[in-house]
Protein backbone atom coordinates (compact mmCIF):
# COMPACT_ATOMS: atom_id res chain seq x y z
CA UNK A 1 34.97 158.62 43.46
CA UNK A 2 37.28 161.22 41.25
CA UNK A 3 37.86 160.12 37.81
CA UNK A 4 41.58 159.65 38.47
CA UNK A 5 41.03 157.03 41.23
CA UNK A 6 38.40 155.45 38.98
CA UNK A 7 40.47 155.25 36.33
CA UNK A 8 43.65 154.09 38.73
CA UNK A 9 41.19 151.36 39.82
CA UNK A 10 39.84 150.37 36.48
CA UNK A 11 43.05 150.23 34.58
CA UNK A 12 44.55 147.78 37.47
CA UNK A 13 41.14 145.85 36.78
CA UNK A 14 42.17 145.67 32.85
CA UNK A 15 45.79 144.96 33.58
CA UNK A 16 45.18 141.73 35.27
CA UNK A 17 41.97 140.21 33.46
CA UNK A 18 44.35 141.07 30.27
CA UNK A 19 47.05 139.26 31.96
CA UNK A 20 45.22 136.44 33.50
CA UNK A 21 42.80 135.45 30.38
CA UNK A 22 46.21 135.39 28.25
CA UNK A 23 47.49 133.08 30.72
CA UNK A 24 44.51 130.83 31.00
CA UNK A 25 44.21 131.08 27.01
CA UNK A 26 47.53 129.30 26.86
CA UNK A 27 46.93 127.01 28.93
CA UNK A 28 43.46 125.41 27.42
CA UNK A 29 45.53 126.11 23.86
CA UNK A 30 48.42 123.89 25.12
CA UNK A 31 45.78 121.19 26.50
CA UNK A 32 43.65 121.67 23.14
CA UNK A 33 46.97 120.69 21.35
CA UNK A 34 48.15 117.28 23.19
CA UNK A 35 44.91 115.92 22.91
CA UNK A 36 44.81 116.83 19.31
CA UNK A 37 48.31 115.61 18.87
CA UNK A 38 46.85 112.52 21.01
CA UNK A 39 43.92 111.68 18.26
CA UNK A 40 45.87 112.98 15.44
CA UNK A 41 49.55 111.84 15.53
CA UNK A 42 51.48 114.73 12.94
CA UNK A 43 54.16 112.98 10.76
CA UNK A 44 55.35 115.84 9.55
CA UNK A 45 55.93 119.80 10.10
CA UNK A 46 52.72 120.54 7.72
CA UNK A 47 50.57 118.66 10.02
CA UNK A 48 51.88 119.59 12.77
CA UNK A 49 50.88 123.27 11.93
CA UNK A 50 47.35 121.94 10.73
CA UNK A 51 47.58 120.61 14.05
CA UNK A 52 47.95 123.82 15.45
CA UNK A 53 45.62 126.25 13.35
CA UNK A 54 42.89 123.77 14.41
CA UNK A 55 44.11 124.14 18.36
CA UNK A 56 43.61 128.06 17.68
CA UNK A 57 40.03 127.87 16.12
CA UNK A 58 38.89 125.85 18.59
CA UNK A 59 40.61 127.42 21.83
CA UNK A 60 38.62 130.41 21.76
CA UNK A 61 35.42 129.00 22.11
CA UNK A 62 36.54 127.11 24.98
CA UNK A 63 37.77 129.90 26.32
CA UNK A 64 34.41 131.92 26.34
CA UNK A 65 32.71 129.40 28.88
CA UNK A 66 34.71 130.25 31.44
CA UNK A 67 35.83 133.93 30.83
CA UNK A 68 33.15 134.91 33.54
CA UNK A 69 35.00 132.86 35.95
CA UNK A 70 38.73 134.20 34.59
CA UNK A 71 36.93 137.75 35.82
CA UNK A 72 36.02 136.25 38.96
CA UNK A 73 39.66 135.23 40.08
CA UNK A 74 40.70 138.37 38.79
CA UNK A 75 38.52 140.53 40.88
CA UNK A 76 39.02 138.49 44.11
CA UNK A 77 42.60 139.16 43.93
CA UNK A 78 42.90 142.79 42.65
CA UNK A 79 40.29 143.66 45.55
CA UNK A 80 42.66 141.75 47.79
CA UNK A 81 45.75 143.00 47.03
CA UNK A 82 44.44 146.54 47.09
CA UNK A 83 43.07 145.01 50.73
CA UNK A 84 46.85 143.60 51.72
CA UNK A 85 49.14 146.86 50.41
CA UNK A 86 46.54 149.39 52.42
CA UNK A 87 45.06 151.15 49.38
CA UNK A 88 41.44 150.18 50.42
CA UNK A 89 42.41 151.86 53.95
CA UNK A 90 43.50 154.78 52.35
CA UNK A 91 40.22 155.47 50.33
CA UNK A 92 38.52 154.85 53.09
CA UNK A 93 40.73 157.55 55.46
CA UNK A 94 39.98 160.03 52.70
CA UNK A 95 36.08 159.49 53.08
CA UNK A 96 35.75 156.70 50.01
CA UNK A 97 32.86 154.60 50.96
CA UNK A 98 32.74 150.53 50.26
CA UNK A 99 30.24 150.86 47.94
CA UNK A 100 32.20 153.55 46.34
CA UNK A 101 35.32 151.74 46.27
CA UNK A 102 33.11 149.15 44.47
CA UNK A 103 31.78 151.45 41.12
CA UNK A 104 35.11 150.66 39.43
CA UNK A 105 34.54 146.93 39.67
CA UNK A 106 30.98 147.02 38.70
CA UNK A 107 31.65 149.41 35.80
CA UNK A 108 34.49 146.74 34.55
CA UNK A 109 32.21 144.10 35.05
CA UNK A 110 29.47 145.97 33.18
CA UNK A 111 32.18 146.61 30.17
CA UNK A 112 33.79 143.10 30.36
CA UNK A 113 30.08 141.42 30.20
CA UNK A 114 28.68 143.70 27.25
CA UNK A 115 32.26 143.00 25.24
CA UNK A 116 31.51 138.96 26.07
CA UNK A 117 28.17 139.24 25.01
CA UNK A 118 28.38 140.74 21.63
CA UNK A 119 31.71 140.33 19.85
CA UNK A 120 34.06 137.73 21.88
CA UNK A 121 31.47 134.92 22.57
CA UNK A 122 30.25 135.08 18.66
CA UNK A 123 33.67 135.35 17.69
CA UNK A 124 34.41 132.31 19.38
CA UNK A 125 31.10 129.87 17.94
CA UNK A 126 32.39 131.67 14.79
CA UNK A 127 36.06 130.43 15.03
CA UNK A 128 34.64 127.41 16.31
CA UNK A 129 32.74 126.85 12.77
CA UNK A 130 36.00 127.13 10.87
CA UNK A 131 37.18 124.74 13.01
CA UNK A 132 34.50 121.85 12.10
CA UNK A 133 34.69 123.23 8.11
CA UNK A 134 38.15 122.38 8.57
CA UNK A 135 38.23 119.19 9.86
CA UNK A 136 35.42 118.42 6.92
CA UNK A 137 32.09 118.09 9.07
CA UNK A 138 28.88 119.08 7.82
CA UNK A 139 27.81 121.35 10.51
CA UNK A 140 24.12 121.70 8.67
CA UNK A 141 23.43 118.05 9.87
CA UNK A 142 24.15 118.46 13.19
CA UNK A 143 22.09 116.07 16.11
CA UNK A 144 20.67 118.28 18.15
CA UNK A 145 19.78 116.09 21.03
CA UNK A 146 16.51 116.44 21.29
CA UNK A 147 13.93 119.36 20.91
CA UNK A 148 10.76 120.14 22.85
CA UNK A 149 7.96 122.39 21.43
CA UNK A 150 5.33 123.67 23.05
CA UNK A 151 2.32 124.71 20.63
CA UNK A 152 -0.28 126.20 23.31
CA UNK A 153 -2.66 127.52 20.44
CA UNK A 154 -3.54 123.54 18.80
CA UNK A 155 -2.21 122.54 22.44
CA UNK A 156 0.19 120.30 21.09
CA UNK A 157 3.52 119.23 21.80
CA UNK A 158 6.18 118.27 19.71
CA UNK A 159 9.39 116.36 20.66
CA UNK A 160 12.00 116.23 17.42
CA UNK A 161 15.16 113.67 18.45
CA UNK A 162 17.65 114.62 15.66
CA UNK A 163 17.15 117.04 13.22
CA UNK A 164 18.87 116.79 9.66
CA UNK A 165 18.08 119.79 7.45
CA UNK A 166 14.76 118.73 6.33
CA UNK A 167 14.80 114.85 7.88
CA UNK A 168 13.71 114.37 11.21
CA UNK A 169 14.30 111.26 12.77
CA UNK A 170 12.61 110.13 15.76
CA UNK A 171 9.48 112.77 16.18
CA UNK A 172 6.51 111.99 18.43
CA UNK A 173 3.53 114.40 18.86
CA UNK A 174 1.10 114.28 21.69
CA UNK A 175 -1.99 116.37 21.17
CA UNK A 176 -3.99 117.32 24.14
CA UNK A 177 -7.33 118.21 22.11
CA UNK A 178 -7.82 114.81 20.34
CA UNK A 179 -5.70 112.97 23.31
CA UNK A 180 -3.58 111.38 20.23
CA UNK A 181 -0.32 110.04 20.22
CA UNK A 182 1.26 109.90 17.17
CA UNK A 183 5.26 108.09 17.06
CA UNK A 184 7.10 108.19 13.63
CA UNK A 185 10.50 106.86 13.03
CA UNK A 186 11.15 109.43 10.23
CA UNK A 187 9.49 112.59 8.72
CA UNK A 188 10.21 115.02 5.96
CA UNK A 189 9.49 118.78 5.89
CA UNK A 190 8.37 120.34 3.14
CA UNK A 191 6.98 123.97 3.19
CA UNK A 192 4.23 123.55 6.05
CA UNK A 193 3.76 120.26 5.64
CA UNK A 194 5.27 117.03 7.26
CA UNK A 195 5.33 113.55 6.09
CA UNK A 196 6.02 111.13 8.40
CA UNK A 197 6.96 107.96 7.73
CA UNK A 198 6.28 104.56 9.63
CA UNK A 199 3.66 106.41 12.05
CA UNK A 200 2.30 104.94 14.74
CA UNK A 201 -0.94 106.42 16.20
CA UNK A 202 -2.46 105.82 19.95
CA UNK A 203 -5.89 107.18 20.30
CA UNK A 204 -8.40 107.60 23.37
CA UNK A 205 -8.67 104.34 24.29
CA UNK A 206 -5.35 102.77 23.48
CA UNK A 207 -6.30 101.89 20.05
CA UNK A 208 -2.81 101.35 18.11
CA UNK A 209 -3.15 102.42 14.22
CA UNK A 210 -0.02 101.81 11.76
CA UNK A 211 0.59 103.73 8.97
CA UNK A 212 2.99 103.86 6.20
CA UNK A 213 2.89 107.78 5.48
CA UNK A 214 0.81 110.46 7.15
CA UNK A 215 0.71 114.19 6.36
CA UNK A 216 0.90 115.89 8.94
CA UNK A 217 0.76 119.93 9.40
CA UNK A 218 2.60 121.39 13.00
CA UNK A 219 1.99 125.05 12.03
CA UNK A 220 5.54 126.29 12.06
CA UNK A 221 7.04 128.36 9.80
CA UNK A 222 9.54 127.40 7.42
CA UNK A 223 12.25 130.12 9.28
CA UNK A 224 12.18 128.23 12.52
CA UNK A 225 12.73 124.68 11.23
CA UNK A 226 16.23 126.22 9.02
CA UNK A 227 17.35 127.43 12.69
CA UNK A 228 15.86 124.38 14.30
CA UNK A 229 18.49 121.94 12.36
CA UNK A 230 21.74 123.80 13.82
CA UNK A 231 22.58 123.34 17.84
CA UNK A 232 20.91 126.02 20.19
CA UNK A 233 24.21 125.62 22.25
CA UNK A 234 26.04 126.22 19.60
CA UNK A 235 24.20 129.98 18.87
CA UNK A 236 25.34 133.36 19.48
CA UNK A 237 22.99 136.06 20.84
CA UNK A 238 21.72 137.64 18.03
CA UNK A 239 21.14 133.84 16.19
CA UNK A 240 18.93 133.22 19.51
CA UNK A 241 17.01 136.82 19.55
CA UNK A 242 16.07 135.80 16.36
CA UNK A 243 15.01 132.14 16.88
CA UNK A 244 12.98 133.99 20.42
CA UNK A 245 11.34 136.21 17.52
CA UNK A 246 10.38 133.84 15.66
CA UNK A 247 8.96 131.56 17.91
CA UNK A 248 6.76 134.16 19.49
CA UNK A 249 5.60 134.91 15.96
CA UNK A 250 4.17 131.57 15.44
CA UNK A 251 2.92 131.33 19.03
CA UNK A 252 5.40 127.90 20.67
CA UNK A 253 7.69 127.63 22.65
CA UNK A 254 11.07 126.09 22.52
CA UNK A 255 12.26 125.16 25.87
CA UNK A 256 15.78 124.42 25.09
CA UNK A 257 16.19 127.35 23.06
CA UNK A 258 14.64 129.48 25.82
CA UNK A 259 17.08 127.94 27.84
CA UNK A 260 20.13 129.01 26.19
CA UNK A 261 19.05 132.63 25.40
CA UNK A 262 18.39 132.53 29.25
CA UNK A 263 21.43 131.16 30.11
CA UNK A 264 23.31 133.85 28.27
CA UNK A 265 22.27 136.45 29.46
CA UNK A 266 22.47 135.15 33.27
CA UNK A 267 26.19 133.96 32.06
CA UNK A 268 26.23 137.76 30.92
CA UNK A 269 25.10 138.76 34.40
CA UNK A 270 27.37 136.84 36.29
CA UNK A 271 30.08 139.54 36.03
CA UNK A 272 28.37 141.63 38.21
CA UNK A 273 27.66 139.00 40.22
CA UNK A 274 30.98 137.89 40.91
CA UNK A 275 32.62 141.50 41.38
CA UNK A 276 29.54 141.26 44.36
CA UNK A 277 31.18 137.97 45.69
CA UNK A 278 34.67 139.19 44.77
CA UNK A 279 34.35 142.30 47.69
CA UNK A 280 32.33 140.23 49.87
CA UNK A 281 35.24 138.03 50.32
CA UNK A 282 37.74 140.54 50.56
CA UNK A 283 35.71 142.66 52.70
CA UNK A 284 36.58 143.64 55.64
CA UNK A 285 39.84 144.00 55.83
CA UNK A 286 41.66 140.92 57.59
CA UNK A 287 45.30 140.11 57.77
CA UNK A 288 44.56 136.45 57.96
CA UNK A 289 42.98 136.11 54.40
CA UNK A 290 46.05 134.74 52.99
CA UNK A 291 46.42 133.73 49.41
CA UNK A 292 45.52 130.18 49.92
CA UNK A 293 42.50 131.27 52.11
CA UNK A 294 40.89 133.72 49.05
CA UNK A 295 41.80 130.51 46.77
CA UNK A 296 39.93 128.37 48.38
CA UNK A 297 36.78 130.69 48.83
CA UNK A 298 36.94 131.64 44.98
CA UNK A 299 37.34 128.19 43.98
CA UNK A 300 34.22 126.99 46.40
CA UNK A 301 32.04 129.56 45.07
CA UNK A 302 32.64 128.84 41.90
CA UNK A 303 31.77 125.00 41.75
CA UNK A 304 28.54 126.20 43.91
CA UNK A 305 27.54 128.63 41.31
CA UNK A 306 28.20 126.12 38.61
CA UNK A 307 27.10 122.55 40.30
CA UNK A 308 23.57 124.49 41.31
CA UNK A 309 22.83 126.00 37.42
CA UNK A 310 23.65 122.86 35.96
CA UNK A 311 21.23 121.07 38.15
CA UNK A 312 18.48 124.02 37.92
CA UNK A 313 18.77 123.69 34.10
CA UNK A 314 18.60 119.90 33.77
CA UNK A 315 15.44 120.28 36.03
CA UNK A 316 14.15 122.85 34.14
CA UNK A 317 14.83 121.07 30.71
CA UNK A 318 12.62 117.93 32.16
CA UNK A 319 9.63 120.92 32.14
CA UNK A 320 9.53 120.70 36.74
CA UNK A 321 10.42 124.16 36.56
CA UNK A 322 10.40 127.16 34.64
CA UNK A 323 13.46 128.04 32.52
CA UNK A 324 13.21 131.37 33.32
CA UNK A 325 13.53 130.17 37.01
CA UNK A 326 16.48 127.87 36.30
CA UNK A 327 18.98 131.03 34.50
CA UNK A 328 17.87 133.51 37.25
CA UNK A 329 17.37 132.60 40.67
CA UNK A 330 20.38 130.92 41.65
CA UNK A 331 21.67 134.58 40.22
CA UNK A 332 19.91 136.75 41.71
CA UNK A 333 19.69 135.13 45.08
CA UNK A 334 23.41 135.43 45.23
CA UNK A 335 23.36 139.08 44.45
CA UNK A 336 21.19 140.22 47.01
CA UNK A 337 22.89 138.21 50.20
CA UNK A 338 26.42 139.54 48.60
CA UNK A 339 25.05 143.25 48.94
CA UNK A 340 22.97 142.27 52.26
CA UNK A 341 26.59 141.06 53.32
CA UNK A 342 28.95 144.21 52.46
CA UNK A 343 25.60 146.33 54.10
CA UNK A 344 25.91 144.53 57.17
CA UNK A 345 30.15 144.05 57.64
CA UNK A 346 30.27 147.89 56.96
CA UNK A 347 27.34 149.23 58.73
């Protein structure tokens, strides 16, 4: 494709995610601000515009979950109005190929996906941290809901309930070489050593021990437990490369953490994806894929795609299957029966 009709292609592609996105951002704004009026009744007009700035630092954030799914409507439609006003037919009189017809989409997706990735999702957990410093919440003591880590080289593994800084509450250790259990209601951290308090120990044989305070040292560095007190769903991509770093440098594994690095870059991926399932339901060319009709298919695919990776990823946080697994396969399986699809309707 000539760089005019790629850029005639790509600039209608920019037009209406610009105009779309704005759209949806106003509506989740004006949704974020009843139910903030709702818990927050405003007396006067200075609350009411505290009301507000907090509306706008917490919008965006909202707004980055489902900007991969703000693409997807926009694709679906572009590709079928092109489809409805005879453009498509055109290219395709003049020799333009499907798959050529395609390259503008995938290149928007590619651009759209990188921009998410690495300045508008951080700026939106970024915005989203003003927003809890402004409502007075100590973000450093933040629950994170539970923690698994694998430790392969003492073949231990740790599960941490809350995390408070440097108090852990609710932290039970099962190690496979002694085939100990060892339940504490509390522990501190200091340095690289752990002192938990109100242990309970079950050895081989079911023998129960109670102790007040044990040392105890889990052979993690200091680094990882500062990033280990903050939510992993609350971190940007370079926050997570840099917990993934760590963590291979001291040889565990943290499966949630692994999970949302994962799932970001499979969120990240799901542009192309859905430019794929955008021409395969626009493609071929039918006069009876009405409006309603392409709603209904985009809206359908959409709670598939999201119903399925919700349920791979609670699976995959129980440890049945692989995170890995969980982010990519739904993914990828999509992707190749979209392009199996557009091969076969245009061969």
């Amino acid at each position: 494709m000539n760089k005019k009709l790629f850029k005639y292609v790509f600039r209608i592609q920019l037009n209406s995610t610009f105009f779309i996105s704005v759209s949806v951002f106003c509506l989740i704004l004006i949704f974020d601000l009843a139910e903030m009026g709702r818990k927050y009744p405003a007396s006067n007009v200075e609350e009411t515009l505290f009301l507000i700035k907090l509306s706008l630092l917490r919008s965006p954030s909202t707004f980055c979950e489902i900007l991969h799914y703000v693409y997807f409507v926009t694709a679906t439609f572009s590709l079928w109005t092109m489809c409805r006003s005879h453009q498509i037919t055109i290219l395709k009189s003049i020799g333009r190929s499907p798959q050529q017809i395609l390259y503008p989409f995938l290149s928007f997706a590619a651009f759209l996906a990188m921009l998410w990735l690495f300045a508008i999702h951080p700026a939106g957990l970024l915005l989203e941290e003003k927003y809890y410093a402004n409502k007075s919440l100590n973000t450093s003591c933040e629950v994170t809901g539970g923690i698994w880590i694998d430790c392969p080289r003492n073949k231990r593994i740790i599960f941490i309930k809350n995390i408070y800084g440097n108090k852990i509450d609710g932290l039970s250790i099962f190690d496979h070489a002694s085939k100990e259990k060892i339940f504490a209601k509390t522990a501190q951290i200091a340095d690289d050593m752990w002192t938990l308090k109100n242990a309970v120990i079950i050895g081989k044989n079911d023998k129960i021990t109670n102790i007040d305070s044990l040392e105890f040292s889990p052979y993690i560095s200091r680094d990882l437990i500062e990033l280990l007190s903050k939510n992993p769903r609350k971190r940007d991509i370079y926050k997570l490369y840099k917990v993934h770093r760590i963590q291979k440098k001291d040889k565990v594994s943290l499966r949630l953490y692994e999970m949302e690095l994962h799932k970001l870059l499979a969120n990240c991926f799901s542009f192309f994806l859905f430019a794929l399932m955008a021409a395969t339901i626009c493609f071929p060319i039918n006069r009876y894929k009405t409006k309603i009709n392409i709603a209904i298919k985009v809206i359908s695919s959409a709670i598939f795609v999201r119903f399925f990776n919700s349920a791979l990823e609670f699976i995959s946080y129980e440890g049945t299957i692989p995170v890995q697994f969980a982010c990519w396969a739904l993914m990828l399986i999509l992707s190749c029966i979209s392009i199996a699809l557009l091969i076969w309707r245009e061969a």
